[in-house]
PDB file of N, CA and C in Angstrom:
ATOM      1  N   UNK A   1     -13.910   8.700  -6.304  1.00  0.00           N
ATOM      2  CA  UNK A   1     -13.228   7.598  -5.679  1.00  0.00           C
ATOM      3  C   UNK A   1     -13.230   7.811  -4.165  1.00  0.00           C
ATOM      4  N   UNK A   2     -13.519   7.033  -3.400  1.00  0.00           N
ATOM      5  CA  UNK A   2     -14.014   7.167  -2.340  1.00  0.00           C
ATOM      6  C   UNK A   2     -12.480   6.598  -1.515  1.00  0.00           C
ATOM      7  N   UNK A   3     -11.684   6.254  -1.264  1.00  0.00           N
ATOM      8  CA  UNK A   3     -10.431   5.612  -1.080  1.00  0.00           C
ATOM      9  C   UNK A   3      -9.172   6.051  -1.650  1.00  0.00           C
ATOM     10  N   UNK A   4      -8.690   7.086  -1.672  1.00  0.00           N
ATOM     11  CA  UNK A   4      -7.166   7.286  -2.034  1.00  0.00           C
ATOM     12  C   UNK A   4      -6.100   6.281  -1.309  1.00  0.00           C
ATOM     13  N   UNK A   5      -5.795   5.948  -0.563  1.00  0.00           N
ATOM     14  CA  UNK A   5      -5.174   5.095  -0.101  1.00  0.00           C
ATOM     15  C   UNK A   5      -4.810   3.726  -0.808  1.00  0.00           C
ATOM     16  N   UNK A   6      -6.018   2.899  -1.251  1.00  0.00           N
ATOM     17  CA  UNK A   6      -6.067   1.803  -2.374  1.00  0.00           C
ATOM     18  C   UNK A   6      -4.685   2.252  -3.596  1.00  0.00           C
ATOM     19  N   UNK A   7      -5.518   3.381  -3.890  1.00  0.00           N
ATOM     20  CA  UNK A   7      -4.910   4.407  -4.991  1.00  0.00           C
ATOM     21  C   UNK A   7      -3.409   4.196  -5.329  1.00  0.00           C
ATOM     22  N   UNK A   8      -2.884   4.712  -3.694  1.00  0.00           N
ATOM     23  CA  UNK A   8      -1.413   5.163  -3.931  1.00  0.00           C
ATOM     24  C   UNK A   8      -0.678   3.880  -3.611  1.00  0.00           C
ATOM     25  N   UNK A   9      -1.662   2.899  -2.969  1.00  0.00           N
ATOM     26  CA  UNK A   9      -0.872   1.610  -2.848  1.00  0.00           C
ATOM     27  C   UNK A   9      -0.673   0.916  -4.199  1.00  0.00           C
ATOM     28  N   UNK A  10      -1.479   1.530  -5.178  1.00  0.00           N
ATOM     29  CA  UNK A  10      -1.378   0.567  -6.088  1.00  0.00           C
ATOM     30  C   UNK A  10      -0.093   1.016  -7.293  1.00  0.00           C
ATOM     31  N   UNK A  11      -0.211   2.362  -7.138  1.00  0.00           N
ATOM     32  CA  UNK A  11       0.830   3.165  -7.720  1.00  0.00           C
ATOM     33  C   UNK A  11       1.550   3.117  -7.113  1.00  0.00           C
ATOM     34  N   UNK A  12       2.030   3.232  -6.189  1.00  0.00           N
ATOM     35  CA  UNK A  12       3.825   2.225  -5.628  1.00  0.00           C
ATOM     36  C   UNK A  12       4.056   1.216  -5.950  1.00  0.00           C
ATOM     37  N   UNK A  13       3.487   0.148  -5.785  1.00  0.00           N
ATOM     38  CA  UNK A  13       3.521  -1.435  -6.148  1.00  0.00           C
ATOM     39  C   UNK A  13       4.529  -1.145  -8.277  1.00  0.00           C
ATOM     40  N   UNK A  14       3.408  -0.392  -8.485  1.00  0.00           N
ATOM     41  CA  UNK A  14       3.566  -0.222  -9.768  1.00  0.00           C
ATOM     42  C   UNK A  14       5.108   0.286 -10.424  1.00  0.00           C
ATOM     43  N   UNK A  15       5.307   1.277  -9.769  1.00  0.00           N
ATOM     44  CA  UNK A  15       6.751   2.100  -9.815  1.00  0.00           C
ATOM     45  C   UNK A  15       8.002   1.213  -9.089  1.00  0.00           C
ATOM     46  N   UNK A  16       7.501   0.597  -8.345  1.00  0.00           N
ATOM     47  CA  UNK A  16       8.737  -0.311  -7.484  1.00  0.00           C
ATOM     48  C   UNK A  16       8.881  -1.485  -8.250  1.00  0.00           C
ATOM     49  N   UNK A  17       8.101  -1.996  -9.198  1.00  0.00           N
ATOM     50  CA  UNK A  17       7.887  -3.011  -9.947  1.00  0.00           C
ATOM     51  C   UNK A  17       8.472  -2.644 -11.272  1.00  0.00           C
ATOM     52  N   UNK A  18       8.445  -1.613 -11.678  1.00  0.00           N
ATOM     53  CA  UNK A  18       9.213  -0.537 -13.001  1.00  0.00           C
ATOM     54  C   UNK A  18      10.726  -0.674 -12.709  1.00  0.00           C
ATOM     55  N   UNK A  19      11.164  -0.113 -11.435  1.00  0.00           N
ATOM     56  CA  UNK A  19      12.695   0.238 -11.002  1.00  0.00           C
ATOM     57  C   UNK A  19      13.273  -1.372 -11.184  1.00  0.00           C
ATOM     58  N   UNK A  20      12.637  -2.362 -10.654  1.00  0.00           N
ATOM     59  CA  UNK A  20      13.172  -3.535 -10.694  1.00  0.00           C
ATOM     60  C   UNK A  20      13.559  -3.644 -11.943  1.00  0.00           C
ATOM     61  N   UNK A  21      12.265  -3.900 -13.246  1.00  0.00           N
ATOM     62  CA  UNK A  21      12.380  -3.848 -14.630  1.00  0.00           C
ATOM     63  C   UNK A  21      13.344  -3.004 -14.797  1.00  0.00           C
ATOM     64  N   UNK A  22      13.499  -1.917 -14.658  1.00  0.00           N
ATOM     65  CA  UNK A  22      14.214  -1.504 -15.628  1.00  0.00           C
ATOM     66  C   UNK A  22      15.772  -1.438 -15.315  1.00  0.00           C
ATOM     67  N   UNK A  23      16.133  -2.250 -13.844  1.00  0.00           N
ATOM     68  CA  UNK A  23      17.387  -1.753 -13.272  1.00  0.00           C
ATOM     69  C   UNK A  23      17.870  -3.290 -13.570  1.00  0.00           C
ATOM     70  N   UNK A  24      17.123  -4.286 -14.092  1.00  0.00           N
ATOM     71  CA  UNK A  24      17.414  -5.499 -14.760  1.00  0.00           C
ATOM     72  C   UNK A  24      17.609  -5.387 -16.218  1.00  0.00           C
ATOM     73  N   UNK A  25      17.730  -4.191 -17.153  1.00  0.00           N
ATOM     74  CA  UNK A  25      17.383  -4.543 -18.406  1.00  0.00           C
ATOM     75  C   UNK A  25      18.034  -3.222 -18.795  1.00  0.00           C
ATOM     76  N   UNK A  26      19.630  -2.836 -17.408  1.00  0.00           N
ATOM     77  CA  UNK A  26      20.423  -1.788 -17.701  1.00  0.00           C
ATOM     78  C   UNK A  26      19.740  -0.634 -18.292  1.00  0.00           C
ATOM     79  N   UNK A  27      18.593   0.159 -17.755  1.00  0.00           N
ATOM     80  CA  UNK A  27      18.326   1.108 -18.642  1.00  0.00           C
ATOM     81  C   UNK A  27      19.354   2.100 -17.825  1.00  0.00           C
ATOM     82  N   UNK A  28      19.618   3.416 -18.557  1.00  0.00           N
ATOM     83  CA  UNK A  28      20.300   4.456 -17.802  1.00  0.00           C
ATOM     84  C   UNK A  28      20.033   4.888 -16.711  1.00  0.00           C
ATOM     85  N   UNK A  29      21.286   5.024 -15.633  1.00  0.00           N
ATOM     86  CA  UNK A  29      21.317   4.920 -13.991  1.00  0.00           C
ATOM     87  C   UNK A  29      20.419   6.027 -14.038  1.00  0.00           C
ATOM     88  N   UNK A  30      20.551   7.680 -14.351  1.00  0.00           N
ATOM     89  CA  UNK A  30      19.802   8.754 -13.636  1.00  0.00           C
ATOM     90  C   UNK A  30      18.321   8.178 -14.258  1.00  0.00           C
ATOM     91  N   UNK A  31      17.725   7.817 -14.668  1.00  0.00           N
ATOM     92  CA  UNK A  31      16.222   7.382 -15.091  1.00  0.00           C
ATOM     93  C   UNK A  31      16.249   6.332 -13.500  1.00  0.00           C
ATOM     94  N   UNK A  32      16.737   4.798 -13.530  1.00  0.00           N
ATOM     95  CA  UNK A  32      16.630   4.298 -12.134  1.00  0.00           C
ATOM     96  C   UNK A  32      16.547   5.008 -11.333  1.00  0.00           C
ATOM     97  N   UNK A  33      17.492   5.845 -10.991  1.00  0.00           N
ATOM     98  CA  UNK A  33      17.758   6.627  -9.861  1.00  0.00           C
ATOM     99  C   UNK A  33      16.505   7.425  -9.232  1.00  0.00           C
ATOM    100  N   UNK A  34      16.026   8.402 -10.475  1.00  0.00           N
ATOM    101  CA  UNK A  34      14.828   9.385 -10.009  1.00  0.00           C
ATOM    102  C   UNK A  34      13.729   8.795 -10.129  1.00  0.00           C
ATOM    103  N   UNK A  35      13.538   7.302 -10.696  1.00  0.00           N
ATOM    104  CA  UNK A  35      12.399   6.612 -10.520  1.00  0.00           C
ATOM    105  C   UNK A  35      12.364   5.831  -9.160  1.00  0.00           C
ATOM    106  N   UNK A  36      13.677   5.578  -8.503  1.00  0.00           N
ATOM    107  CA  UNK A  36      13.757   4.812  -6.639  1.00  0.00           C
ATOM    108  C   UNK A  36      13.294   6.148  -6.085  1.00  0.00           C
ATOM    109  N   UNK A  37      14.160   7.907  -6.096  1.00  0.00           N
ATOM    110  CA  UNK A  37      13.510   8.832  -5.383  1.00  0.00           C
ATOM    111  C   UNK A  37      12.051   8.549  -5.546  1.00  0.00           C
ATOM    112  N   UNK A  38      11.479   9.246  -6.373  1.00  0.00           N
ATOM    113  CA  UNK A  38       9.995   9.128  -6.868  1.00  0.00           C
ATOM    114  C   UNK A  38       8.657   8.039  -6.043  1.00  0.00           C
ATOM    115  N   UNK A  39       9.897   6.690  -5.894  1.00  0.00           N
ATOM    116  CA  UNK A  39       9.208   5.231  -5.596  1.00  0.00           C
ATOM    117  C   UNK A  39       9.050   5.587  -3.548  1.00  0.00           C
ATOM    118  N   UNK A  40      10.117   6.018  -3.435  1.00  0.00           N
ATOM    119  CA  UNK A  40      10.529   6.386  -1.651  1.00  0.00           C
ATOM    120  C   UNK A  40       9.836   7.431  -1.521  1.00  0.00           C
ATOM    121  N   UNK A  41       9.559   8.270  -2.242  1.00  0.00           N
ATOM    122  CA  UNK A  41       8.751   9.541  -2.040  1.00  0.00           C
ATOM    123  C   UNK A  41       6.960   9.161  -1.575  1.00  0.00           C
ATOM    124  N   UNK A  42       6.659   8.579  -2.847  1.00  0.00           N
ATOM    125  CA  UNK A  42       5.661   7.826  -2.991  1.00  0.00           C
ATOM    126  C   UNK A  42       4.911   6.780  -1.874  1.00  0.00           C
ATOM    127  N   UNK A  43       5.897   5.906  -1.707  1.00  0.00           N
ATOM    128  CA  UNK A  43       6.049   5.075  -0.182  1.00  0.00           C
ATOM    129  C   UNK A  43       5.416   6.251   1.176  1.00  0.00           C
ATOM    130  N   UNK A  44       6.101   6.669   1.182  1.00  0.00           N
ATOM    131  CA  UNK A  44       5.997   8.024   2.290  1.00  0.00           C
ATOM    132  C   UNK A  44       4.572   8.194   2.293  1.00  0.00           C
ATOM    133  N   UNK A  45       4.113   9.139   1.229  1.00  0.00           N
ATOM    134  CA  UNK A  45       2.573   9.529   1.052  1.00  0.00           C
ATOM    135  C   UNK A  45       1.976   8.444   1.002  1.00  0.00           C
ATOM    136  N   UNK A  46       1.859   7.488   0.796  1.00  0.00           N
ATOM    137  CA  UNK A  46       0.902   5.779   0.613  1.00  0.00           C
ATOM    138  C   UNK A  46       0.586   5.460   1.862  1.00  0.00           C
ATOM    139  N   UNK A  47       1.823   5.281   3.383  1.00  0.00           N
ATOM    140  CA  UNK A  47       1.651   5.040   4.081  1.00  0.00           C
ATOM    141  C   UNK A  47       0.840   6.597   4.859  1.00  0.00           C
ATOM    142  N   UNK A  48       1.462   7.987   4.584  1.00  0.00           N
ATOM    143  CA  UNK A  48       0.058   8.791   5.313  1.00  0.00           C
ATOM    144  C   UNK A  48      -1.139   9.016   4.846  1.00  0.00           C
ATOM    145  N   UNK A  49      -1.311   8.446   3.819  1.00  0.00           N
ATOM    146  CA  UNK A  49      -2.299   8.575   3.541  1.00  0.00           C
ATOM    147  C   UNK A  49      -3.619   7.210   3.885  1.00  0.00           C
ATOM    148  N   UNK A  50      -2.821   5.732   4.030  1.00  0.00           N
ATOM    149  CA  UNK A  50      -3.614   4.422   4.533  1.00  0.00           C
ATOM    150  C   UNK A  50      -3.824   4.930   6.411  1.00  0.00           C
ATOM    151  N   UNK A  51      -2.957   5.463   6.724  1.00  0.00           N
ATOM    152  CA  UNK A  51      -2.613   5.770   8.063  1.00  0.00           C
ATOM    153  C   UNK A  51      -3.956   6.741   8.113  1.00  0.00           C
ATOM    154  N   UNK A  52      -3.743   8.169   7.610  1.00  0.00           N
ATOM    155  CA  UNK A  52      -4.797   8.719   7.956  1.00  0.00           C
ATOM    156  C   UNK A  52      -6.184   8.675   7.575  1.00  0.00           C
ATOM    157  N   UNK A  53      -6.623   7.795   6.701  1.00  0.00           N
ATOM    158  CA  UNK A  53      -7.790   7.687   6.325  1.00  0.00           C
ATOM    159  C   UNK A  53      -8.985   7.187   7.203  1.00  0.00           C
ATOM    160  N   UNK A  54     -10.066   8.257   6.896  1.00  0.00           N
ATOM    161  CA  UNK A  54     -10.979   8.079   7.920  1.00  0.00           C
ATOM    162  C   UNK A  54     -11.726   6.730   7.589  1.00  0.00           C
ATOM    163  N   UNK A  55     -11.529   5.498   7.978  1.00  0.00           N
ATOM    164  CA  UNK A  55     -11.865   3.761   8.042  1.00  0.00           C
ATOM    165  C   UNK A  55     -12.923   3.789   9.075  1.00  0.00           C
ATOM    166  N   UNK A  56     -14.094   2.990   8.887  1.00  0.00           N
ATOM    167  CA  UNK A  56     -14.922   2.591  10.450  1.00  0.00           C
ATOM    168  C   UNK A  56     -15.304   1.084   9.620  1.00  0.00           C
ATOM    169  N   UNK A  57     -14.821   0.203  10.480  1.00  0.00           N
ATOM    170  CA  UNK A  57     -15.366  -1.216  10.214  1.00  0.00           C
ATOM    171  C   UNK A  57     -16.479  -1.133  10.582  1.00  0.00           C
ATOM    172  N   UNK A  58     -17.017  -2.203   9.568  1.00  0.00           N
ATOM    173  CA  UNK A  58     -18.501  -2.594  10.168  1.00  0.00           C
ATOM    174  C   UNK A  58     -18.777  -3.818  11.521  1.00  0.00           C
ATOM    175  N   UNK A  59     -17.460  -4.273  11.816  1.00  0.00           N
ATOM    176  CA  UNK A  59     -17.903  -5.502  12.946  1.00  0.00           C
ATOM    177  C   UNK A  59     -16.574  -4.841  13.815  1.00  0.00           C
ATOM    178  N   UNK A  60     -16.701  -5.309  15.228  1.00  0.00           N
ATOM    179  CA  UNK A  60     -15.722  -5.513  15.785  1.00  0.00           C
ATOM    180  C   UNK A  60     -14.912  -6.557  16.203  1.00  0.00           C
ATOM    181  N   UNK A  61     -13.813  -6.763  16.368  1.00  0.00           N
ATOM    182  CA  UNK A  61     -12.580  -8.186  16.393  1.00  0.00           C
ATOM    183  C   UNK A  61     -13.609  -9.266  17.126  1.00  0.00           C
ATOM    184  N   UNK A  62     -13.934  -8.852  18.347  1.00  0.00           N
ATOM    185  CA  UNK A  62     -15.208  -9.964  18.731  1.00  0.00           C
ATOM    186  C   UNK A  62     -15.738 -10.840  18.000  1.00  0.00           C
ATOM    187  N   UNK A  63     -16.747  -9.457  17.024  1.00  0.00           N
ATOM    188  CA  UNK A  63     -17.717 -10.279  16.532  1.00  0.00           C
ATOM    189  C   UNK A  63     -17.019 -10.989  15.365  1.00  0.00           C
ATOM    190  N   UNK A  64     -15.972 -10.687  14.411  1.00  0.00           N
ATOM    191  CA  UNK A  64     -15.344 -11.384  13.399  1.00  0.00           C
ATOM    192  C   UNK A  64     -15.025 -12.732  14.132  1.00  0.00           C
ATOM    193  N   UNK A  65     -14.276 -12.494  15.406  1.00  0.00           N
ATOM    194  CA  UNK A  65     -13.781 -13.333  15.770  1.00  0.00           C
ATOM    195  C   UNK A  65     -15.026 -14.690  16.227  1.00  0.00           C
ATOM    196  N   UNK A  66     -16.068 -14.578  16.438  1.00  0.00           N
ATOM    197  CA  UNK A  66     -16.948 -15.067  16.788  1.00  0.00           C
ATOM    198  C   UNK A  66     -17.617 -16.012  15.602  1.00  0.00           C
ATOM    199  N   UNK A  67     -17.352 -15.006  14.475  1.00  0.00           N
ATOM    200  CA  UNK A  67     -17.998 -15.372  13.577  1.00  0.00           C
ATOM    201  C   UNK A  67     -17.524 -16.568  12.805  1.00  0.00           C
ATOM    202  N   UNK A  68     -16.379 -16.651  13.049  1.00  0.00           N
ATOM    203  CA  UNK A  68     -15.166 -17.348  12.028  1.00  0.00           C
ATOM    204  C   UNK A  68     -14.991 -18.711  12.818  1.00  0.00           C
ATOM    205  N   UNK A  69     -15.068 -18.708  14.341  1.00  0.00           N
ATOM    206  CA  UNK A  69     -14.238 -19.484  15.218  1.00  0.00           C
ATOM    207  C   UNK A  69     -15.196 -20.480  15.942  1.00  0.00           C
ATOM    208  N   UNK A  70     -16.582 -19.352  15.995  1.00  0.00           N
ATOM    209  CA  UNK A  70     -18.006 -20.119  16.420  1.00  0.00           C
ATOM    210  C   UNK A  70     -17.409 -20.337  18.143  1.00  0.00           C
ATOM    211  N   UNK A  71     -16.764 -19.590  19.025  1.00  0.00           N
ATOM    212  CA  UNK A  71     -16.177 -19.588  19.991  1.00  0.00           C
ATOM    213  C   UNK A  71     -17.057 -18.456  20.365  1.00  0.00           C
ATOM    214  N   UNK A  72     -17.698 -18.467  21.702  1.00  0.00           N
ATOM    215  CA  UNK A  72     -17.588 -16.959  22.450  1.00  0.00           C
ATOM    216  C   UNK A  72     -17.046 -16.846  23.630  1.00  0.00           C
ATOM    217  N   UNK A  73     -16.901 -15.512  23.489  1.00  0.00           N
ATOM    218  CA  UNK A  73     -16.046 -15.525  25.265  1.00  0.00           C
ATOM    219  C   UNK A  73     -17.256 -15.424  25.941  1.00  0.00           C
ATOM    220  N   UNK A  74     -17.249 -16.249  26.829  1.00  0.00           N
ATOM    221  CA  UNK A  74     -17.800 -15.755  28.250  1.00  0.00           C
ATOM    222  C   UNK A  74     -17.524 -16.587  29.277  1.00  0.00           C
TER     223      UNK A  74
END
């Protein structure tokens, strides 16, 4: 897998989407509880890990921008 980042975004989404479920459907507080730690923990590493990932676009804002808008600067 070439992308961890995707990864852990998708596994937060997932766990924060669980705590909701299950904090709607009264399951027992310490299960919620260490599944929000777990979810905030998680959060944490998702964002250093999108943060540090080595990314190189293939265009620059210019040229997207050029491309989309049919505008050039000059």
């Amino acid at each position: 897998m070439k992308s961890f980042g995707i990864f852990f975004l998708v596994l937060t989404s997932i766990v924060l989407v669980l705590v909701t479920i299950f904090s709607a459907l009264n399951f027992p507080f310490p299960l919620v509880f260490y599944l929000v730690c777990f979810g905030k923990l998680l959060l944490i590493i998702t964002v250093y890990k999108v943060l540090k990932e080595d990314y190189k676009p293939d265009s620059t804002f210019e040229e997207f921008y050029e491309k989309e808008t049919g505008d050039t600067k000059e």
